[in-house]
N, C-alpha and C. Protein backbone atom coordinates (compact mmCIF):
# COMPACT_ATOMS: atom_id res chain seq x y z
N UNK A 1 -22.56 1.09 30.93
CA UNK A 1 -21.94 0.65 29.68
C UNK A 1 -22.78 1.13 28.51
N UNK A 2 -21.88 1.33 27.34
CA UNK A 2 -23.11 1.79 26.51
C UNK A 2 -22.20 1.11 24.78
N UNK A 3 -23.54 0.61 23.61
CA UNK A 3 -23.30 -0.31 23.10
C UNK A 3 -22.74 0.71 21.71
N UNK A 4 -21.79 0.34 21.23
CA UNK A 4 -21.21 0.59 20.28
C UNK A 4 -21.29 -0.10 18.82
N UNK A 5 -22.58 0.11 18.08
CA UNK A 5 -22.13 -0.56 16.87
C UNK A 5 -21.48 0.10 15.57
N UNK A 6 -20.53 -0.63 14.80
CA UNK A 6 -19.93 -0.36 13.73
C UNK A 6 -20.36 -1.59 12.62
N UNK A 7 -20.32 -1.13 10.97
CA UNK A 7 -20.81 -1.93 9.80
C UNK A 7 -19.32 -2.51 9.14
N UNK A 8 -18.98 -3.44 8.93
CA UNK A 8 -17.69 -4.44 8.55
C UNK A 8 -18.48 -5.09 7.71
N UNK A 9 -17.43 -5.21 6.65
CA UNK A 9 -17.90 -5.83 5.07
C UNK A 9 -17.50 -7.77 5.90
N UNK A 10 -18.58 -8.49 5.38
CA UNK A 10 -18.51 -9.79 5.79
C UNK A 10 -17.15 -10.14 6.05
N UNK A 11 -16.43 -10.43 4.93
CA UNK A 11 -15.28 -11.20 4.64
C UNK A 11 -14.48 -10.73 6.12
N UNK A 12 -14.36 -9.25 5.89
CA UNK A 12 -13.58 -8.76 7.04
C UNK A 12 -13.83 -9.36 8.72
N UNK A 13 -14.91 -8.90 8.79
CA UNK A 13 -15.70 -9.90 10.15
C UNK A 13 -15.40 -11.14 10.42
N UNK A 14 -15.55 -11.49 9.38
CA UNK A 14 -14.99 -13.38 9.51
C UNK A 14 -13.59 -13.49 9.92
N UNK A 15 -12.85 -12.55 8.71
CA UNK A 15 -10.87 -12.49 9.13
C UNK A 15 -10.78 -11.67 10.68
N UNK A 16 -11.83 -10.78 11.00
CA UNK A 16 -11.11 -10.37 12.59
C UNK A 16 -11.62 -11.31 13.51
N UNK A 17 -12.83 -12.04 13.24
CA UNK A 17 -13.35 -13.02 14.08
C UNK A 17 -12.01 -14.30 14.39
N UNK A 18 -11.91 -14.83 13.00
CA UNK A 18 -10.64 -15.82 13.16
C UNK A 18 -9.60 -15.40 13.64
N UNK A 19 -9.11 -14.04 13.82
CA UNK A 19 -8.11 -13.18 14.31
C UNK A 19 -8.06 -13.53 15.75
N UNK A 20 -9.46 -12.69 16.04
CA UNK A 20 -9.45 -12.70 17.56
C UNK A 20 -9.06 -14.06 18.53
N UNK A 21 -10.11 -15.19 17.74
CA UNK A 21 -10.09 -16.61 18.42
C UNK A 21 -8.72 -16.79 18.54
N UNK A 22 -8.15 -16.94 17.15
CA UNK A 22 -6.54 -17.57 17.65
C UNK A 22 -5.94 -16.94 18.83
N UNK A 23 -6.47 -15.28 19.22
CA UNK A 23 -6.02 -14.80 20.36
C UNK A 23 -6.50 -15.05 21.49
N UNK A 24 -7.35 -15.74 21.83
CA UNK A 24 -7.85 -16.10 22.63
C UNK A 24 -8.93 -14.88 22.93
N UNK A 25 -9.83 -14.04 22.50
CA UNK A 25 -10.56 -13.13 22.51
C UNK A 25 -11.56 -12.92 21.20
N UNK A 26 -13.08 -11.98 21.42
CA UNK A 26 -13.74 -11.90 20.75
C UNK A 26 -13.63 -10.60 20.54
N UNK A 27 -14.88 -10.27 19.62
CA UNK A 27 -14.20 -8.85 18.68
C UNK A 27 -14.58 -7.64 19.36
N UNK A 28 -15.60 -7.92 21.08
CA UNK A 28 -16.01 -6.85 21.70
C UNK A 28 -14.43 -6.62 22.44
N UNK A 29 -13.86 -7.97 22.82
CA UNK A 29 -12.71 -7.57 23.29
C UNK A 29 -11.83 -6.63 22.54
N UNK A 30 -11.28 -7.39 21.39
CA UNK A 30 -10.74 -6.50 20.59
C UNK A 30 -10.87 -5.18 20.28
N UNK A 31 -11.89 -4.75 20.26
CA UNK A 31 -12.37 -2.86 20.58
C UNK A 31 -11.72 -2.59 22.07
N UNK A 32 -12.20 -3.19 22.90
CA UNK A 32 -12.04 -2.38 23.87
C UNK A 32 -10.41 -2.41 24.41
N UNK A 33 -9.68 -3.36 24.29
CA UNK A 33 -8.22 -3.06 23.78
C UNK A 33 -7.79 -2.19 23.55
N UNK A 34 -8.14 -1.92 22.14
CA UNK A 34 -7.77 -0.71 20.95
C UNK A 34 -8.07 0.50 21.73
N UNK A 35 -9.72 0.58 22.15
CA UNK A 35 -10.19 1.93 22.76
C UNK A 35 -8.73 2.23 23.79
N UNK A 36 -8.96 1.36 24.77
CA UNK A 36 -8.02 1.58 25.62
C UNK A 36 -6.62 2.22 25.35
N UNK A 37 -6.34 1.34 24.47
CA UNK A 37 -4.85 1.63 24.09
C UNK A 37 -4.95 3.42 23.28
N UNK A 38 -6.08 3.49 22.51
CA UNK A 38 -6.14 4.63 21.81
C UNK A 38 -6.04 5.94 23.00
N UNK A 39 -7.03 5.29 24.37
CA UNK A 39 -7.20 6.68 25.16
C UNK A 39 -5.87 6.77 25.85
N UNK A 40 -4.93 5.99 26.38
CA UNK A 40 -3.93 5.64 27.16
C UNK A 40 -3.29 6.87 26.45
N UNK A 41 -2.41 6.29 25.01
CA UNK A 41 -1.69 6.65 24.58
C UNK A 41 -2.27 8.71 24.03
N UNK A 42 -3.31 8.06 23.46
CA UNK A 42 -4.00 9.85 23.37
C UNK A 42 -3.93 9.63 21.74
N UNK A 43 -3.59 8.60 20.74
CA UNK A 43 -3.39 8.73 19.11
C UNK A 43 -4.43 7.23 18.93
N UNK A 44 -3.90 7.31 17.51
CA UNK A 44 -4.26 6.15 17.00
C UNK A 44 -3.02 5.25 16.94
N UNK A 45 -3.45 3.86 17.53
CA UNK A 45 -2.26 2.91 18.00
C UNK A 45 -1.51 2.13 16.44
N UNK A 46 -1.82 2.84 15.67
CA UNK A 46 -0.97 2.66 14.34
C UNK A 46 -0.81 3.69 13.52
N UNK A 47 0.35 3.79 12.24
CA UNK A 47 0.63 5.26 11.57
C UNK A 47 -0.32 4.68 10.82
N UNK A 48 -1.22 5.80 9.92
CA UNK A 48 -1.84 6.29 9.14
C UNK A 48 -1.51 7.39 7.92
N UNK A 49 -1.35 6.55 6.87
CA UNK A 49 -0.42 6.82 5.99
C UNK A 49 -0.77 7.07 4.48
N UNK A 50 -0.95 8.38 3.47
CA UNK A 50 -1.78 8.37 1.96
C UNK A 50 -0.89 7.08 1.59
N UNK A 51 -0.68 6.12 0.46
CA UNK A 51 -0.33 5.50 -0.18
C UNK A 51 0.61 6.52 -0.83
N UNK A 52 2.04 5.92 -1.00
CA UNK A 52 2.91 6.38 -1.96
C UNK A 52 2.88 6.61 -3.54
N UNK A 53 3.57 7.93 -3.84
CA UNK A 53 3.30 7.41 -5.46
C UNK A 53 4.05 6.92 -6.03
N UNK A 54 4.45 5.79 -6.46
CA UNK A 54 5.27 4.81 -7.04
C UNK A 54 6.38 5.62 -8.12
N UNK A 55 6.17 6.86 -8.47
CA UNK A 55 6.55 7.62 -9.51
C UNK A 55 8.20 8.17 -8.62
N UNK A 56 7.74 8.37 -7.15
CA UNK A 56 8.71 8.93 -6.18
C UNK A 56 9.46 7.86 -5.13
N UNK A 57 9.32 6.65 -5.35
CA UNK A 57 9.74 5.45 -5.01
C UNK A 57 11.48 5.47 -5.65
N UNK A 58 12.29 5.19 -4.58
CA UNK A 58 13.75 5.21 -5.03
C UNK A 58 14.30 4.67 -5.96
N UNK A 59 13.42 3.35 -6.42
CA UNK A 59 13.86 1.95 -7.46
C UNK A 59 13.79 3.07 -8.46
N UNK A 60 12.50 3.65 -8.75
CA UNK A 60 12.00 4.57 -9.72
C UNK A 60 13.03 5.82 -10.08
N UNK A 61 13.67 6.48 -9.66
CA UNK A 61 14.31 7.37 -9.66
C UNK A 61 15.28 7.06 -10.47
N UNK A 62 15.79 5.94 -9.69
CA UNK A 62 17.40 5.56 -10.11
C UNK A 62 17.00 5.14 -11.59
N UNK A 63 15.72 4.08 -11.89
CA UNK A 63 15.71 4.48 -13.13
C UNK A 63 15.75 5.54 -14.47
N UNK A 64 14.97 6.45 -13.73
CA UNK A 64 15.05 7.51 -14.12
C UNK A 64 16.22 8.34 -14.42
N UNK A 65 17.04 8.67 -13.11
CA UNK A 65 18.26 8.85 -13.75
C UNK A 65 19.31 8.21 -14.61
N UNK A 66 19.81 6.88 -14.69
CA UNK A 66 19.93 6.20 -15.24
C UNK A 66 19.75 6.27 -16.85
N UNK A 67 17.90 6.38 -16.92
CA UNK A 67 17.71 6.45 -18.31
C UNK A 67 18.31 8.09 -19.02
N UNK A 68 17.86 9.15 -17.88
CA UNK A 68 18.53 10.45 -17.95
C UNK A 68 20.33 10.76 -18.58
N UNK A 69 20.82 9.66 -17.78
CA UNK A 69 22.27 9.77 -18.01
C UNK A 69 22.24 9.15 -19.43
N UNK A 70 21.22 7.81 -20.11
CA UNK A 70 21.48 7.52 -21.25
C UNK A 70 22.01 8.29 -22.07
N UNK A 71 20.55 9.10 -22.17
CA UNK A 71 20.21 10.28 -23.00
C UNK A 71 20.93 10.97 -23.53
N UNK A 72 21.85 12.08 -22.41
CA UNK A 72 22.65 13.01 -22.31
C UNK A 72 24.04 12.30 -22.89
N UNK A 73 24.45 10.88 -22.81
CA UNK A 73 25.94 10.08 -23.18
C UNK A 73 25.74 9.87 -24.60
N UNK A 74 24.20 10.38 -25.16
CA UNK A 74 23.84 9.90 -26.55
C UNK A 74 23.95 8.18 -26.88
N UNK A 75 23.86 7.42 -25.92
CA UNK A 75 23.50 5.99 -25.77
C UNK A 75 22.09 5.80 -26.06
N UNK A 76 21.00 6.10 -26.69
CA UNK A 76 20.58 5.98 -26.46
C UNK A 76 19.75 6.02 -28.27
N UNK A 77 18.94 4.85 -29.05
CA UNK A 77 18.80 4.82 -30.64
C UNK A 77 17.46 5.66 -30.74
N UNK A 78 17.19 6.33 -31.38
CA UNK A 78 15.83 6.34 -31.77
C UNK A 78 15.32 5.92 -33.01
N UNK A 79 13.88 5.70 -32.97
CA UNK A 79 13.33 4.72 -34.02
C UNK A 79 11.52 5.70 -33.96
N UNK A 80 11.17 5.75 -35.20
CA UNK A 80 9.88 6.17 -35.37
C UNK A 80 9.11 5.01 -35.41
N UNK A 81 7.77 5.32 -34.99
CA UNK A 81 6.74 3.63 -35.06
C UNK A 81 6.91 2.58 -35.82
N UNK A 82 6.67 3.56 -37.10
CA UNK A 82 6.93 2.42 -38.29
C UNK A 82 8.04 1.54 -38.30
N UNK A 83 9.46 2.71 -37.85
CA UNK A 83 10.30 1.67 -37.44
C UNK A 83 10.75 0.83 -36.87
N UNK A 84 9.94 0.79 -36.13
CA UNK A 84 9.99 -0.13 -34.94
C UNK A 84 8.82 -1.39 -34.85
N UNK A 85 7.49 -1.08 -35.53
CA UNK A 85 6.64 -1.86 -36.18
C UNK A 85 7.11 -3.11 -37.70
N UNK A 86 7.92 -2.05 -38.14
CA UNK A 86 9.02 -2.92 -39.15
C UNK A 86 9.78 -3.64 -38.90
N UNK A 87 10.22 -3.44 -37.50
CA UNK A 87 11.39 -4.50 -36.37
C UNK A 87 10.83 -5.49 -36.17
N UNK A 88 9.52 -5.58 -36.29
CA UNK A 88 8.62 -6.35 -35.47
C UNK A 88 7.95 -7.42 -36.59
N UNK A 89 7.90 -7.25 -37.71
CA UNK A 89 7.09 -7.87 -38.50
C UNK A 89 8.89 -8.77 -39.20
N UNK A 90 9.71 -8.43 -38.93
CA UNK A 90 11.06 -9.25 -39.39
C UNK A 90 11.55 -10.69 -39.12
């Protein structure tokens, strides 16, 4: 057997510690699980994924078009700072 250590920020340790217990297992178990499951399968036993950019998110789009279609229907007022700073002080 040979000993494997890894560095976990406290908080985390504590949340996989409480993790494990409710499972009825400790956190050497929990590795060797994972290992297992990692060599079985031949990947990593979850997707691994950059974070999205919220800019390309569908909600986002539709706004986008949306505001796009304003535009183009001429729905749409314009106001310079002042004028709109003047809206504001009314």
């Amino acid at each position: 057997m040979t000993t494997v250590s890894i560095r976990l920020d406290d908080n985390d340790k504590k949340e996989l510690e409480s993790m494990c217990a409710d499972m009825g297992m400790n956190i050497s178990t929990f590795y060797m699980i994972y290992t297992k499951k990692a060599l079985r399968d031949r990947c990593i036993p979850f997707d691994i994924a950059a974070p999205r950019d919220p800019f390309y998110d569908a909600s986002n789009q539709r706004q986008l078009k949306k505001a796009d279609q304003q535009i183009r229907s001429g729905r749409v007022v314009e106001r310079t700072m002042e004028e709109l700073e003047a809206l504001e002080s009314e």
